[in-house]
C-alpha atoms as a PDB file:
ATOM      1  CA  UNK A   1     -30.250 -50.758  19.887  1.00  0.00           C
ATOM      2  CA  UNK A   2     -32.215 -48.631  17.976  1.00  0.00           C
ATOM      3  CA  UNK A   3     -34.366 -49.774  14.636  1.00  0.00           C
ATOM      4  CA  UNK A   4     -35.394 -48.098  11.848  1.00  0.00           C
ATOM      5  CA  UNK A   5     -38.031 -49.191   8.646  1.00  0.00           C
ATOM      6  CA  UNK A   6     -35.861 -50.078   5.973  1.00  0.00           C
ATOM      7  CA  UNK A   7     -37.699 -50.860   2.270  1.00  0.00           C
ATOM      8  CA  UNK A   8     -35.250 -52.734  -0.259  1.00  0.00           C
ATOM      9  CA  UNK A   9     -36.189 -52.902  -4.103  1.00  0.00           C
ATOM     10  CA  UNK A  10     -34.635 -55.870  -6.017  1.00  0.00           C
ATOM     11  CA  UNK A  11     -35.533 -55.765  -9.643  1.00  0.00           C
ATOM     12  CA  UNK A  12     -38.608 -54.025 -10.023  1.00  0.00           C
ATOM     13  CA  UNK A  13     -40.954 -57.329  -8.628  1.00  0.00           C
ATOM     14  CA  UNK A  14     -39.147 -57.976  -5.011  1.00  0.00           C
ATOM     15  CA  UNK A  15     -39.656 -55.662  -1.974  1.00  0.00           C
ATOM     16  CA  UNK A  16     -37.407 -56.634   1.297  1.00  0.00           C
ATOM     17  CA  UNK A  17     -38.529 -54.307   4.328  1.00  0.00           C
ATOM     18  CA  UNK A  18     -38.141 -54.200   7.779  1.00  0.00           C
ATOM     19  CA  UNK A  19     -40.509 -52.639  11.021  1.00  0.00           C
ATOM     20  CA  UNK A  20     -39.100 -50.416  13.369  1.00  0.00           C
ATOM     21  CA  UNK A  21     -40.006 -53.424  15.586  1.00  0.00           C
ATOM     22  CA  UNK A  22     -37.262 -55.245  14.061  1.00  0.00           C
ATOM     23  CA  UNK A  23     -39.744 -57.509  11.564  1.00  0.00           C
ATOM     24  CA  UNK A  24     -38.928 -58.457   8.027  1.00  0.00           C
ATOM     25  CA  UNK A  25     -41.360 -59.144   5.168  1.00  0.00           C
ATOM     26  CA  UNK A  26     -40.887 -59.568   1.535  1.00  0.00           C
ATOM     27  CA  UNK A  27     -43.243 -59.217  -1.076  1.00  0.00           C
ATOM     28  CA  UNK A  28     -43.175 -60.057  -4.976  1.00  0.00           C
ATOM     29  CA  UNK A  29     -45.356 -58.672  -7.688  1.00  0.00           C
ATOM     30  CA  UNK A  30     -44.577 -61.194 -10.380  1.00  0.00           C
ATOM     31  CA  UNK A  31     -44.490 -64.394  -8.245  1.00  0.00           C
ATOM     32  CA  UNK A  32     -40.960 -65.149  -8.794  1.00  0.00           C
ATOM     33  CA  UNK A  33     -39.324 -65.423  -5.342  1.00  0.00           C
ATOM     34  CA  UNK A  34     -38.905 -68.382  -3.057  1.00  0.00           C
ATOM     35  CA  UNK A  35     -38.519 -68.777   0.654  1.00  0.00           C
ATOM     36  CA  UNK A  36     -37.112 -71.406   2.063  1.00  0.00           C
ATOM     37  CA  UNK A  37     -38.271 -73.454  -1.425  1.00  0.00           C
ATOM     38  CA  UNK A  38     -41.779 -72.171  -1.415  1.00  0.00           C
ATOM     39  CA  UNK A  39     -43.041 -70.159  -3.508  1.00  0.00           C
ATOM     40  CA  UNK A  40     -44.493 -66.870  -2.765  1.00  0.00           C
ATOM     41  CA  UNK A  41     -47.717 -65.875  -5.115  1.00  0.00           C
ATOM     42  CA  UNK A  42     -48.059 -62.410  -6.717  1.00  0.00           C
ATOM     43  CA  UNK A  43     -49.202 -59.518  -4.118  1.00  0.00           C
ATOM     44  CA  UNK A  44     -48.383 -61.774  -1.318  1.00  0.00           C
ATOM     45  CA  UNK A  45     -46.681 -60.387   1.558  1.00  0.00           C
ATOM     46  CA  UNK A  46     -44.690 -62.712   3.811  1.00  0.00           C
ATOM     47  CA  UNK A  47     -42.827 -62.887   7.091  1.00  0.00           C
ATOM     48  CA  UNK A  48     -38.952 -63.241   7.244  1.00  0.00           C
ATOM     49  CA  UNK A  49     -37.317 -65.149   9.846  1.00  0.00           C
ATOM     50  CA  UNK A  50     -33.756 -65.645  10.751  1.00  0.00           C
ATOM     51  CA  UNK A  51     -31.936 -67.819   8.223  1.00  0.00           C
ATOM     52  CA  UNK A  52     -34.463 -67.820   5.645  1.00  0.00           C
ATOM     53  CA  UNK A  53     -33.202 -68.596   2.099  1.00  0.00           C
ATOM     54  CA  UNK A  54     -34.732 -66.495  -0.071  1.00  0.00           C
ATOM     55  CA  UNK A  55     -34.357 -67.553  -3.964  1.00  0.00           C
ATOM     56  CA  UNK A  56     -35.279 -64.487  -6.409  1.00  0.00           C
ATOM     57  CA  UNK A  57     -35.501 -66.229 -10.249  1.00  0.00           C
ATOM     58  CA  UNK A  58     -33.476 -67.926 -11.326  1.00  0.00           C
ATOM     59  CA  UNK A  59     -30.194 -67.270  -9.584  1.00  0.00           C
ATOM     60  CA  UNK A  60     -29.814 -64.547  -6.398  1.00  0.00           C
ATOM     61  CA  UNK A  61     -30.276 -66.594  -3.153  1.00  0.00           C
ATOM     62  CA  UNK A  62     -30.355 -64.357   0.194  1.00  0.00           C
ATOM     63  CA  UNK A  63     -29.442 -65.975   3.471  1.00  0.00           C
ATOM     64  CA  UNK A  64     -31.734 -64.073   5.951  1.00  0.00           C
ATOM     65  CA  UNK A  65     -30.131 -62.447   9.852  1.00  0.00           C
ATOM     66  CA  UNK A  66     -32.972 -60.446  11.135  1.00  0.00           C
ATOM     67  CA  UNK A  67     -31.468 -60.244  14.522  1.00  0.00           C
ATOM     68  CA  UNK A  68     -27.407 -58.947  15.199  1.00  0.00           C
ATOM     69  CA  UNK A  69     -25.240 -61.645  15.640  1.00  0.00           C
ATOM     70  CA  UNK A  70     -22.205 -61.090  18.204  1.00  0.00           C
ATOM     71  CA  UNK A  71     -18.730 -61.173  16.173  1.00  0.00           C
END
């Protein structure tokens, strides 16, 4: 399979990427977004894992899947 670098913007705080090694990250500017209940701090860029639950404010929650899963 092949990967490619993907960046998502949600709002204009929350960056969602991936590596073309098939990592994830997120990273939040104002300090709003949970993972898995914790918070992540301003400027700090964290590792995703499979079946993360990401919480952004007050009310979008994100179910990570990192790898394919078969059908």
């Amino acid at each position: 399979m092949r990967r490619f670098d993907v960046t998502l913007f949600v709002g204009d705080a929350v960056v969602i990427g991936t590596a073309g090694d098939g990592r994830a990250w997120i990273s939040d500017t104002g300090g709003t977004t949970e993972i898995n209940g914790v918070r992540v701090e301003a400027g700090e860029k964290k590792a995703l894992r499979d079946d993360d639950v990401i919480k952004i404010g007050d009310s979008v929650v994100v179910r990570v899947q990192v790898e394919p899963r078969p059908v």
